[in-house]
N, C-alpha and C. Protein backbone atom coordinates (compact mmCIF):
# COMPACT_ATOMS: atom_id res chain seq x y z
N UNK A 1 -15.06 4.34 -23.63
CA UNK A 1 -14.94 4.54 -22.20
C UNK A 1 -16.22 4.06 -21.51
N UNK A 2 -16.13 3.35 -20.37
CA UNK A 2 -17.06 2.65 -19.51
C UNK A 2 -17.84 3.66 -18.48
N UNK A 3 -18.88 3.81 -18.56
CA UNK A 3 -19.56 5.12 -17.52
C UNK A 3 -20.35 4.40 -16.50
N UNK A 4 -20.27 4.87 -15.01
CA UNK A 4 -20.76 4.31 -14.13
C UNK A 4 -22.40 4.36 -13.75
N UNK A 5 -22.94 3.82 -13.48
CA UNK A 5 -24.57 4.29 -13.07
C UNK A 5 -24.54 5.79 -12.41
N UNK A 6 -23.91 6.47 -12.09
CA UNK A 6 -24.45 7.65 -11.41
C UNK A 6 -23.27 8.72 -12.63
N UNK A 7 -22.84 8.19 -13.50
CA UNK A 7 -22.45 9.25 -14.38
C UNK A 7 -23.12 10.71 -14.81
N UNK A 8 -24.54 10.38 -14.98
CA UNK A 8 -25.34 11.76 -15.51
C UNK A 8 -25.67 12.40 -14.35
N UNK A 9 -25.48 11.91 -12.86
CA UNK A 9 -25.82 13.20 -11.78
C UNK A 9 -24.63 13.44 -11.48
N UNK A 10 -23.32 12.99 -11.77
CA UNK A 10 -21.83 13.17 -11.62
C UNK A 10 -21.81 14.79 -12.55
N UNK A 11 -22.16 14.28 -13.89
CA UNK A 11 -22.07 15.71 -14.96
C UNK A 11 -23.05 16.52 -14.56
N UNK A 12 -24.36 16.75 -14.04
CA UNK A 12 -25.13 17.29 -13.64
C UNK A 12 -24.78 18.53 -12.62
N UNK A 13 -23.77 17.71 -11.88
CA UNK A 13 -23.52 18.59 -10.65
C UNK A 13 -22.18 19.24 -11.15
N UNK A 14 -21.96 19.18 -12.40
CA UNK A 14 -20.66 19.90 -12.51
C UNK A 14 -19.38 19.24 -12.34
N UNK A 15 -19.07 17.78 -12.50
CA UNK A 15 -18.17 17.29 -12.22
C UNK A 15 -16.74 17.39 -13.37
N UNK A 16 -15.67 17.16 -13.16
CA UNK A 16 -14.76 17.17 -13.98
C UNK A 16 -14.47 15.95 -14.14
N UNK A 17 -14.57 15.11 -15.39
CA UNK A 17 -14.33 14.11 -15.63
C UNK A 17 -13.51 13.17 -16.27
N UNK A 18 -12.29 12.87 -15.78
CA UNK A 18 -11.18 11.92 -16.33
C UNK A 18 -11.60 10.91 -16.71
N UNK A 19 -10.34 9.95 -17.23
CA UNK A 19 -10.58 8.46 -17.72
C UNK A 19 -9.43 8.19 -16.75
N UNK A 20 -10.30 6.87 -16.01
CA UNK A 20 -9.44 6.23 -15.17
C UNK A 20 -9.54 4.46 -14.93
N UNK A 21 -8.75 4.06 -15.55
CA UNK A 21 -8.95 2.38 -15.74
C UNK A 21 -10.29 1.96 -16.86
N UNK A 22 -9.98 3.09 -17.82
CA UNK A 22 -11.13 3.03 -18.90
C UNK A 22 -12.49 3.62 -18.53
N UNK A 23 -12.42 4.47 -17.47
CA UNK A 23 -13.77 4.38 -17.10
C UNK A 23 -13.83 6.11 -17.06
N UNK A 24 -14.91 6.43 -17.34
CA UNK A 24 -15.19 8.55 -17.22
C UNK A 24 -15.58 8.41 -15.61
N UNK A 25 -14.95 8.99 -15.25
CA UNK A 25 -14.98 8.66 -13.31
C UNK A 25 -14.63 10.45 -13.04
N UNK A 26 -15.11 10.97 -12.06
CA UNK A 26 -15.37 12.62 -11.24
C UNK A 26 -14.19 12.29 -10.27
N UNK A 27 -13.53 13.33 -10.39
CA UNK A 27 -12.01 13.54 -10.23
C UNK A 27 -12.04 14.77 -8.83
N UNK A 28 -13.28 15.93 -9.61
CA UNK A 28 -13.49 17.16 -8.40
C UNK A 28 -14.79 17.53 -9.09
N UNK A 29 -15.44 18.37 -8.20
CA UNK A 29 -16.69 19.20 -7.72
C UNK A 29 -16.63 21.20 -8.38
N UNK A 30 -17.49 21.48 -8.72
CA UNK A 30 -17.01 23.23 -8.81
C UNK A 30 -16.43 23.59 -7.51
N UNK A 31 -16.70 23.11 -5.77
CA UNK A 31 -16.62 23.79 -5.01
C UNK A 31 -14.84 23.03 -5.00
N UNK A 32 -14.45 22.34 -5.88
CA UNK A 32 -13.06 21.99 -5.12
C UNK A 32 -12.71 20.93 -4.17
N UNK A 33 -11.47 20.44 -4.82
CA UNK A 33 -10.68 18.98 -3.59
C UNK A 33 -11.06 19.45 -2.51
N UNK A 34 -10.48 20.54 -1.95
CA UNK A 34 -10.14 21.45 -0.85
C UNK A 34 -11.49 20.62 0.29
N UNK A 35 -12.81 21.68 -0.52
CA UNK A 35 -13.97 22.31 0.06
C UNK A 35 -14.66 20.15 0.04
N UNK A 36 -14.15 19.27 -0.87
CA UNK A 36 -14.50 18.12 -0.81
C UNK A 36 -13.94 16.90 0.45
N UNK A 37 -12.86 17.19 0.70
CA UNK A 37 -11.49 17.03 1.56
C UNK A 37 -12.80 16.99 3.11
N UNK A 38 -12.84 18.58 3.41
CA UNK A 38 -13.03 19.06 4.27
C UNK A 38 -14.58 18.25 5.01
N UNK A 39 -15.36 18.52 3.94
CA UNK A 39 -16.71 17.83 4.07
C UNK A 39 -16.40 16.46 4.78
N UNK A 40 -15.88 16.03 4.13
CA UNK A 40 -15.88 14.38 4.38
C UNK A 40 -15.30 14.61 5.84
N UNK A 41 -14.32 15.18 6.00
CA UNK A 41 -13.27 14.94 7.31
C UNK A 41 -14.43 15.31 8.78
N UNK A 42 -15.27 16.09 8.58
CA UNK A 42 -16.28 17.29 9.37
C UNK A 42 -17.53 15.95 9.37
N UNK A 43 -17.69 15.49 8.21
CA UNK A 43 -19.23 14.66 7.67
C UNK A 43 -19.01 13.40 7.66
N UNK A 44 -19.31 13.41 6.37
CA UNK A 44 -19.02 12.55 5.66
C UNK A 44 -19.66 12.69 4.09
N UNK A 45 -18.85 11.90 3.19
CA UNK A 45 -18.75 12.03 1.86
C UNK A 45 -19.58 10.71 1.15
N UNK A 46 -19.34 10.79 0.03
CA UNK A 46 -20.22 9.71 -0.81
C UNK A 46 -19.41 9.47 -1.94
N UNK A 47 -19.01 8.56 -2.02
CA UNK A 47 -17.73 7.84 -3.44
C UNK A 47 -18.28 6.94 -4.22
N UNK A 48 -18.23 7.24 -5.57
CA UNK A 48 -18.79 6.09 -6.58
C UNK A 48 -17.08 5.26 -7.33
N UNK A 49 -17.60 4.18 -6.52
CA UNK A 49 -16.99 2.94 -7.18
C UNK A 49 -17.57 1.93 -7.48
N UNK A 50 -18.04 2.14 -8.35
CA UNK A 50 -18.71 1.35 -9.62
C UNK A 50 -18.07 0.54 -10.55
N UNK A 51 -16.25 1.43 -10.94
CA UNK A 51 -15.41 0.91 -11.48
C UNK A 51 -15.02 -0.14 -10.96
N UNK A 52 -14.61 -0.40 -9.68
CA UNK A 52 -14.28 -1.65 -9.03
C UNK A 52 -14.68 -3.02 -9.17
N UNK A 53 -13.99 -3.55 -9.45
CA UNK A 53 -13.91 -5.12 -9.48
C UNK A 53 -14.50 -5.59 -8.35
N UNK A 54 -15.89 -6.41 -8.56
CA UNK A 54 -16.87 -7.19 -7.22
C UNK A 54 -17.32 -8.70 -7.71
N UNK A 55 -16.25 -9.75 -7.10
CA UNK A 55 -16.68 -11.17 -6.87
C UNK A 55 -17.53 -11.80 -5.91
N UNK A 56 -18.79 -12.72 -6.09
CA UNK A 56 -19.21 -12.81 -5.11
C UNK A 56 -18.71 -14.42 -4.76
N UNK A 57 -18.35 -14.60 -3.68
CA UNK A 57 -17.72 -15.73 -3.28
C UNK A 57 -19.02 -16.78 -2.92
N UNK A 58 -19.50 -17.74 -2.83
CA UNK A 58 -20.94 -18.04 -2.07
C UNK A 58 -20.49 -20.15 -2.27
N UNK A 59 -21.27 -20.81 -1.06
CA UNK A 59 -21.44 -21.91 -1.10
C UNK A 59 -20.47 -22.58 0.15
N UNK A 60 -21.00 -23.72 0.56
CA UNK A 60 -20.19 -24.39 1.54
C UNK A 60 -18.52 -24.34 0.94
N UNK A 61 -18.19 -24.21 0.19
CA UNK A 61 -16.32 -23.95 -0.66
C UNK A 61 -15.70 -22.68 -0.12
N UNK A 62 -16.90 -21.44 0.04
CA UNK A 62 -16.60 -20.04 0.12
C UNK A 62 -15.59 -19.79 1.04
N UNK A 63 -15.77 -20.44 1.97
CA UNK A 63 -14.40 -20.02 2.82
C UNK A 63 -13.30 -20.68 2.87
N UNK A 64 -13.06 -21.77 2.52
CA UNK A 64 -11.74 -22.82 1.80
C UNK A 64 -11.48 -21.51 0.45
N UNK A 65 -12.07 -21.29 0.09
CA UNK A 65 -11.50 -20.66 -1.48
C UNK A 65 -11.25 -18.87 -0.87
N UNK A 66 -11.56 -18.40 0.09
CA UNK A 66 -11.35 -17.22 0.50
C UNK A 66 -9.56 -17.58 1.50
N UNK A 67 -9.79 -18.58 2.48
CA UNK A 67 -8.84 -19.06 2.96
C UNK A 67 -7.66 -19.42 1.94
N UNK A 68 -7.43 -19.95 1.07
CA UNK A 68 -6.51 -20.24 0.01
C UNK A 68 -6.37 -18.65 -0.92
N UNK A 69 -6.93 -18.07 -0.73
CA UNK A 69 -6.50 -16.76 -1.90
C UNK A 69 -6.35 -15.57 -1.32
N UNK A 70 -6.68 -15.37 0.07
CA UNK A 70 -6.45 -14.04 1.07
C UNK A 70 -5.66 -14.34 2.33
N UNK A 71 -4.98 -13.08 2.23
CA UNK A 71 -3.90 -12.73 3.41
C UNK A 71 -4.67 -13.05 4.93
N UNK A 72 -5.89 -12.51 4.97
CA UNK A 72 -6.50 -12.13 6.29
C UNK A 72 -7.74 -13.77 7.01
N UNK A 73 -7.61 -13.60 7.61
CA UNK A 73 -8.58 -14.66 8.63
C UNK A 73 -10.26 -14.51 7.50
N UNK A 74 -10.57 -14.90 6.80
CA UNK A 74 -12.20 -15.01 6.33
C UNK A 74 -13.01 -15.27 7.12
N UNK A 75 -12.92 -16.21 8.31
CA UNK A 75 -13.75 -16.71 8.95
C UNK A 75 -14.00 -15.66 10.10
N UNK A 76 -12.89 -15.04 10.51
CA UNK A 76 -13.52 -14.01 11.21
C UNK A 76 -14.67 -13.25 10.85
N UNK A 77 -14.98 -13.19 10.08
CA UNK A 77 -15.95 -12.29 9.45
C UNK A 77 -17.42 -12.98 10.23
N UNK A 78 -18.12 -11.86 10.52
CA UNK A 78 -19.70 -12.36 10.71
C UNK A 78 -20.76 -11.34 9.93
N UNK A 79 -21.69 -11.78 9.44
CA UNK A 79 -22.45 -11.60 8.78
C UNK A 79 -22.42 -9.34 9.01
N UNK A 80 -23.05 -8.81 7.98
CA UNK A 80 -22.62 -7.67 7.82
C UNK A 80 -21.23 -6.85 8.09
N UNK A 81 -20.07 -7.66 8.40
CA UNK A 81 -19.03 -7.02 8.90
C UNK A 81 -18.09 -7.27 7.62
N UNK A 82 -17.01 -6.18 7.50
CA UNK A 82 -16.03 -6.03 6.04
C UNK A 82 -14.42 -6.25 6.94
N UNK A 83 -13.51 -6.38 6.17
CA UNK A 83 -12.15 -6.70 6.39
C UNK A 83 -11.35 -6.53 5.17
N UNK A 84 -10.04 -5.15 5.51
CA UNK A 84 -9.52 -4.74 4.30
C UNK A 84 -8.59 -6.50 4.83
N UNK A 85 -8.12 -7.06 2.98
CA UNK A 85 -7.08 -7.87 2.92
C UNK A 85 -6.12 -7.48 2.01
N UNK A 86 -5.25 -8.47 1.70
CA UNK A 86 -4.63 -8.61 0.37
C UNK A 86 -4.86 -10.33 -0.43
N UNK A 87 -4.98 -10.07 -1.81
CA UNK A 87 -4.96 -11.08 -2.49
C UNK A 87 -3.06 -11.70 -3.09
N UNK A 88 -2.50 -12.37 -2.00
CA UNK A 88 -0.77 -12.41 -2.42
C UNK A 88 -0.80 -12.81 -3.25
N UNK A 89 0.64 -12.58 -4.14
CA UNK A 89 1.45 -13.34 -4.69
C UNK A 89 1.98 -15.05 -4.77
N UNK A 90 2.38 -15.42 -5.37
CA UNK A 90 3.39 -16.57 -5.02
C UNK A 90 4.42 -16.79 -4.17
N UNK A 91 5.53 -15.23 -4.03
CA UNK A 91 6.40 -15.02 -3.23
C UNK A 91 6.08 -14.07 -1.85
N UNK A 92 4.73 -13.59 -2.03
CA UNK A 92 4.48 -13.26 -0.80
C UNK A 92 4.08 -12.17 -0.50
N UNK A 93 4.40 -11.16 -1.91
CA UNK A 93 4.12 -9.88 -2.14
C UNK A 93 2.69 -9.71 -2.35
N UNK A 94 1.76 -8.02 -2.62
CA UNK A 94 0.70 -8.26 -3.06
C UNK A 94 0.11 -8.31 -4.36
N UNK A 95 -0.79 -9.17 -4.65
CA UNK A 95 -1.05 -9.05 -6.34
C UNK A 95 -1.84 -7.81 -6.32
N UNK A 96 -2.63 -7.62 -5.23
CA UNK A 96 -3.70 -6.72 -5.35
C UNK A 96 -4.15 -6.35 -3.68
N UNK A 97 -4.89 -5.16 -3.43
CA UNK A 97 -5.88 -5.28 -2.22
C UNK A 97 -6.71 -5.61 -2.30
N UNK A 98 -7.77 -5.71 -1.23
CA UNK A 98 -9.38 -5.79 -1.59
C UNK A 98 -9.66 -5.61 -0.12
N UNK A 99 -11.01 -5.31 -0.10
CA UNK A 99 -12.20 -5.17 0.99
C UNK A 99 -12.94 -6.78 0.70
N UNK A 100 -13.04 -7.37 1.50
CA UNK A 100 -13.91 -9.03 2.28
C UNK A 100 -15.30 -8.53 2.57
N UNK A 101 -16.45 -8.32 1.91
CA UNK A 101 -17.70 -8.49 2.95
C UNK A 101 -18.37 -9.57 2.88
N UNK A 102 -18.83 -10.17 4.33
CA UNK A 102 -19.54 -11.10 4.48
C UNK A 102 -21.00 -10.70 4.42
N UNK A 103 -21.32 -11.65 3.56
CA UNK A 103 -22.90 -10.74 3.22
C UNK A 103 -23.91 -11.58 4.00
N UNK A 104 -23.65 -13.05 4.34
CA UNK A 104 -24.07 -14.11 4.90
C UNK A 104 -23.26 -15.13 5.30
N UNK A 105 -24.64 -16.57 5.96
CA UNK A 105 -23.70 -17.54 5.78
C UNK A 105 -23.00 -18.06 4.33
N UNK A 106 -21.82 -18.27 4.18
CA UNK A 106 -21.47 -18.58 3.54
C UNK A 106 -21.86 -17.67 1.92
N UNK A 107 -21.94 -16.61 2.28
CA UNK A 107 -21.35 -15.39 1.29
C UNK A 107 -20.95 -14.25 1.23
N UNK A 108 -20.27 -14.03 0.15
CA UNK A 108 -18.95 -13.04 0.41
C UNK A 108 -19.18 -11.96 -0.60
N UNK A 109 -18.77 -11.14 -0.71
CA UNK A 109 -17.77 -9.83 -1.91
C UNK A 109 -16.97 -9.33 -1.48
N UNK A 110 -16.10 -9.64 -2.55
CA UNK A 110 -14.90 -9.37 -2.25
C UNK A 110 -14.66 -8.09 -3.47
N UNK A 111 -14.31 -7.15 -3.26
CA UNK A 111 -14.09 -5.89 -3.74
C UNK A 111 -12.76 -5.19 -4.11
N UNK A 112 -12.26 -5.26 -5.43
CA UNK A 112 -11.12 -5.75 -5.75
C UNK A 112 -10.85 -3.93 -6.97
N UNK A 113 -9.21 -3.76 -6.78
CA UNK A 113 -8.96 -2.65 -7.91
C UNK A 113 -9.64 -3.10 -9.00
N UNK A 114 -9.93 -1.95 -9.88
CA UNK A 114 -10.34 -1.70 -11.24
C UNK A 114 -9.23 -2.45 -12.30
N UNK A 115 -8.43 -1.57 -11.98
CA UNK A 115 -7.37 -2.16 -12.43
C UNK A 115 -6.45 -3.38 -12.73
N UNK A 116 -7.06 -3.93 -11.40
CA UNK A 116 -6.60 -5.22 -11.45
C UNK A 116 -7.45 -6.50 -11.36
N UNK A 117 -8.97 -6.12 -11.98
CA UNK A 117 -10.10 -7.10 -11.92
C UNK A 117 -9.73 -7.92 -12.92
N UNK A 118 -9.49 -7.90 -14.36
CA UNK A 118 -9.21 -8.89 -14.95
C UNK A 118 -8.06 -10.06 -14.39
N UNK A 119 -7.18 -9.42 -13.85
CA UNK A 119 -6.16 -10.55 -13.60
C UNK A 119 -6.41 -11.28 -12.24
N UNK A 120 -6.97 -10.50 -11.34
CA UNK A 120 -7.72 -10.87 -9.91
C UNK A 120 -8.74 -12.35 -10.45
N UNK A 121 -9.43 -11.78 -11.31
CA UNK A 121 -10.32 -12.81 -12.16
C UNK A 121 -9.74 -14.34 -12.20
N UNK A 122 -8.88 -13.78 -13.28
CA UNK A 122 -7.51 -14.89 -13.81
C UNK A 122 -6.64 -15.86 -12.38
N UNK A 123 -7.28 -15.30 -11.43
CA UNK A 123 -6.07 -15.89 -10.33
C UNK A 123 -6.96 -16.06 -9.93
N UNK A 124 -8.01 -16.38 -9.53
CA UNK A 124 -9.10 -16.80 -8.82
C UNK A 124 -10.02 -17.96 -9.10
N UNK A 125 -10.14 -17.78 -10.64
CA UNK A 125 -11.13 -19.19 -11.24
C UNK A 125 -10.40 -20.55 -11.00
N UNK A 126 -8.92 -20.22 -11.61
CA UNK A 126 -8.47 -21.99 -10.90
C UNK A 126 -8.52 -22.12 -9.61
N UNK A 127 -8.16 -21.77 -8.66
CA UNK A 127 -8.53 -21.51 -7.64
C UNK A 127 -9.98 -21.91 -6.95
N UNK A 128 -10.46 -21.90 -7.28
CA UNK A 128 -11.70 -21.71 -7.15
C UNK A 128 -12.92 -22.72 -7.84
N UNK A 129 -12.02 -23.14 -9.36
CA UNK A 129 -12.10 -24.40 -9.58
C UNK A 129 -11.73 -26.01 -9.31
N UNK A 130 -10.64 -25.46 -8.08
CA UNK A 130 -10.02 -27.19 -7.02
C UNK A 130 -11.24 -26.64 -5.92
N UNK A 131 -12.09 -26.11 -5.81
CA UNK A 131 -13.01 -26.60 -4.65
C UNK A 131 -14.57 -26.68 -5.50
N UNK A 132 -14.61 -27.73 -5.38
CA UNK A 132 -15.88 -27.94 -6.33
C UNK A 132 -17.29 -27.49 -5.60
N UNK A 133 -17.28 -26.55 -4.47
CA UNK A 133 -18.34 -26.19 -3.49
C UNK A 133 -18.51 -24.69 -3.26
N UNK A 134 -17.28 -24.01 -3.87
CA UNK A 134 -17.16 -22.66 -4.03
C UNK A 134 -18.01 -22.20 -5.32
N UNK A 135 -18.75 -21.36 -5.22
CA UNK A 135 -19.00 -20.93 -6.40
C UNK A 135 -18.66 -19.17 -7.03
N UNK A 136 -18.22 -19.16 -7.75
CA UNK A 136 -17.56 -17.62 -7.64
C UNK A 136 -17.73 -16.60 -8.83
N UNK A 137 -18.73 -15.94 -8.69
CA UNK A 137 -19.07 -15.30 -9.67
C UNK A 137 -18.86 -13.53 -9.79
N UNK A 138 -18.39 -12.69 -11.13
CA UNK A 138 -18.01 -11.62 -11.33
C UNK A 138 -19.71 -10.96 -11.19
N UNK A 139 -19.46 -10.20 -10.30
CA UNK A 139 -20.94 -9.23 -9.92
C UNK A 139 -20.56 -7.98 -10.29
N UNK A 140 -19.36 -8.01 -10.91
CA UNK A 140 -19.18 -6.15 -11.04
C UNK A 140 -20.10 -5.57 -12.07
N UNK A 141 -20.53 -6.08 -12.84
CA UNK A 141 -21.65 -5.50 -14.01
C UNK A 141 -23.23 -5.18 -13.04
N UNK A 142 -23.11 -6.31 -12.80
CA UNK A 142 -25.04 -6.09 -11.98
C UNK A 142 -25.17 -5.53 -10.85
N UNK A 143 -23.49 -4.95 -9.92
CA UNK A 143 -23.55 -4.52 -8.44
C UNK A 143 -23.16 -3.32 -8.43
N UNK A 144 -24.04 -1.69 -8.59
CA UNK A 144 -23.71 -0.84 -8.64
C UNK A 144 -23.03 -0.70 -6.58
N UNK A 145 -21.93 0.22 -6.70
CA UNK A 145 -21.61 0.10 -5.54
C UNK A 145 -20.89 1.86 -5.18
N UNK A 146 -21.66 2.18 -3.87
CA UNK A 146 -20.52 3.54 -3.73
C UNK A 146 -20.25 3.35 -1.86
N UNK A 147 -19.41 3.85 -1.39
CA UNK A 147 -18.43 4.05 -0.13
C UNK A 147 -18.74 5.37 0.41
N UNK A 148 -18.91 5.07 1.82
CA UNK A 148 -19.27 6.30 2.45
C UNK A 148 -18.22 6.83 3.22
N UNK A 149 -17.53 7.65 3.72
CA UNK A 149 -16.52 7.41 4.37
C UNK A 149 -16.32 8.98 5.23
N UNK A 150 -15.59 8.98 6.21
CA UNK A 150 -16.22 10.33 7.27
C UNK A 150 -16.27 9.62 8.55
N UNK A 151 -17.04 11.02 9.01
CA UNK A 151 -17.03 10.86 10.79
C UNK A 151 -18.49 10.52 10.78
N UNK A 152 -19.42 10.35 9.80
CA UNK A 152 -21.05 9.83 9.83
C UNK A 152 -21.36 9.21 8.57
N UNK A 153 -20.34 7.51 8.47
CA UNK A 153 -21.04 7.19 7.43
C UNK A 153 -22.38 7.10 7.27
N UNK A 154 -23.01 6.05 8.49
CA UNK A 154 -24.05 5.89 8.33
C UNK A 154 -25.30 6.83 8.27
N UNK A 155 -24.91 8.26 8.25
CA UNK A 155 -26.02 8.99 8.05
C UNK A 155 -25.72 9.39 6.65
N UNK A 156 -24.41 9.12 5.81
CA UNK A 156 -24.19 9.03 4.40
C UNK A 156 -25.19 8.04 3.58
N UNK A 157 -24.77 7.26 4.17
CA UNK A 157 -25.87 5.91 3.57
C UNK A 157 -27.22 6.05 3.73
N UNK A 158 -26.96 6.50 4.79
CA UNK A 158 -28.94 6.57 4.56
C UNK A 158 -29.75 7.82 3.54
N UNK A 159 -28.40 9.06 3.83
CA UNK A 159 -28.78 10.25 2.50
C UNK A 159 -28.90 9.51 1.45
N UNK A 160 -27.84 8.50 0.92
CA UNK A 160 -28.15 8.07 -0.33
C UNK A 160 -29.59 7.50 -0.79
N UNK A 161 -29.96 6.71 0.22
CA UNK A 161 -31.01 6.40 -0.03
C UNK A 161 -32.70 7.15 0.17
N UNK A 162 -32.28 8.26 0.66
CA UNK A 162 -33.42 9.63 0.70
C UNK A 162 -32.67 10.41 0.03
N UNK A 163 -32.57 10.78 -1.05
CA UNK A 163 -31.97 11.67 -1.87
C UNK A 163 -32.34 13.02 -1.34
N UNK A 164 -33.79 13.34 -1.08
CA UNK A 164 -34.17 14.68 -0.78
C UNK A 164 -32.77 15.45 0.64
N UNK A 165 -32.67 14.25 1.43
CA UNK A 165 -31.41 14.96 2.40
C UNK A 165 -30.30 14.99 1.75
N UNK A 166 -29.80 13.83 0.89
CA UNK A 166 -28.52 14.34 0.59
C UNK A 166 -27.31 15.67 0.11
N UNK A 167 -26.46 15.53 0.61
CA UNK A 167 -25.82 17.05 0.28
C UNK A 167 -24.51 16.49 -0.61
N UNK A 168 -24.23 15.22 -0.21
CA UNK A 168 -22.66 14.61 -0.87
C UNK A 168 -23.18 14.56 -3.04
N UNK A 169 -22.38 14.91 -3.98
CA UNK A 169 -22.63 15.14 -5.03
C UNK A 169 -23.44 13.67 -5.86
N UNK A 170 -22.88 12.53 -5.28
CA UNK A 170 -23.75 11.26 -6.32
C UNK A 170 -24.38 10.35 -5.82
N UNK A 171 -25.37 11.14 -4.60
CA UNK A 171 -26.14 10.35 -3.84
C UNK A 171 -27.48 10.34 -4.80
N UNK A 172 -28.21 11.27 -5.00
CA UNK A 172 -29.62 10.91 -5.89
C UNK A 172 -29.47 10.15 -6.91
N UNK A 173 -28.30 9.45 -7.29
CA UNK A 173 -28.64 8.07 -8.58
C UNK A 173 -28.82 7.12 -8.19
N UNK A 174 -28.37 6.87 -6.58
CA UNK A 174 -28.92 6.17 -5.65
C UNK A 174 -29.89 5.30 -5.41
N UNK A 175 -30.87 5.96 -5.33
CA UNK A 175 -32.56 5.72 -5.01
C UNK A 175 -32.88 4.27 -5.57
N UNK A 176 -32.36 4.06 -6.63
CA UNK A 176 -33.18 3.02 -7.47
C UNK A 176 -32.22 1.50 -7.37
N UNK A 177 -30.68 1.97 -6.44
CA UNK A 177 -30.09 0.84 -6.13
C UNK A 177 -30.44 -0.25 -5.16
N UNK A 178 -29.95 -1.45 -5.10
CA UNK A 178 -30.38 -2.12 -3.86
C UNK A 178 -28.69 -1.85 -2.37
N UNK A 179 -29.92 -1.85 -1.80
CA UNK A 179 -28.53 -1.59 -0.11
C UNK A 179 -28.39 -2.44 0.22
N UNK A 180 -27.32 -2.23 0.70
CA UNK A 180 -26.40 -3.12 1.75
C UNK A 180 -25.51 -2.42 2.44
N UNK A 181 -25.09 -2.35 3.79
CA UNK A 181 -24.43 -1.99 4.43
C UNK A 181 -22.76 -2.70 4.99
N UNK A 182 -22.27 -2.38 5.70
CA UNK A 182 -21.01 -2.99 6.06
C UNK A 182 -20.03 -2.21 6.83
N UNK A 183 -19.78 -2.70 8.09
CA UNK A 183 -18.73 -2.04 8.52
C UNK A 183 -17.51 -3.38 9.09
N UNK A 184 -16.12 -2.40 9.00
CA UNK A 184 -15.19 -2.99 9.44
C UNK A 184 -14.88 -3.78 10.69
């Protein structure tokens, strides 16, 4: 089983821990869904997805190869801003979702199910190999990543990165990550 960078303050704090897409991932808290639910809805919360599948799209190709493999406008995007898409099918359906962030000019992550990173993979390199200017590389190993989500992300994000404020359960493994921000 695959364990995420913030696994040992996950068990620390008492977490209950499943296997989910191969991975030991915190399911609930001692205080409960309920009392976790609530926080976030009032706050805001702190989510480790680490498990998730993260391509980084980059190079004058990046948006021809985002344009050819996503549902949604790429180019809309400006620098720090995210866009949920879908990665279709052949017939039109979805292979998968994902979150688009534009991290710059001409670079991307694209943030893709766990579940469906290997085959996301698989549908992407040819792809990606007819534009000889795209360059597209799997960052999910070297890009620890967690989601803030609530009525104050951004004071989530910034707990993460002052651990001493944080109150959400897997913000102090934090500290030693690199940031980046993003909104929709």
């Amino acid at each position: 089983m695959r364990r995420t960078p913030l696994y040992g303050r996950h068990l620390a704090l008492g977490a209950k821990v499943v296997e989910f897409g191969g991975w030991d991932m915190p399911v609930q808290y001692p205080g409960g869904i309920l009392e976790e639910h609530l926080a976030t809805r009032r706050d805001a919360g702190l989510f480790d997805v680490c498990h998730m599948g993260r391509f980084r799209v980059r190079g004058r190709g990046a948006l021809g190869l985002l344009e050819l493999a996503l549902s949604n406008n790429a180019a809309a995007l400006k620098a720090g801003r995210a866009q949920y898409t879908m990665i279709p099918d052949e017939q039109g359906g979805a292979r998968d979702d994902a979150y688009l962030y534009c991290l710059g000019e001409a670079d991307y992550l694209l943030v893709v199910n766990a579940a469906n990173r290997a085959a996301d993979w698989d549908y992407l390199r040819p792809l990606a190999a007819r534009l000889p200017d795209a360059e597209l590389s799997d960052a999910s190993e070297g890009w620890p990543c967690s989601r803030c989500r609530g009525r104050s992300p951004p004071a989530c994000s910034r707990s993460c990165w002052a651990p001493a404020r944080c109150r959400r359960p897997a913000a102090t493994a934090c500290e030693r990550l690199p940031r980046w921000e993003a909104r929709p």
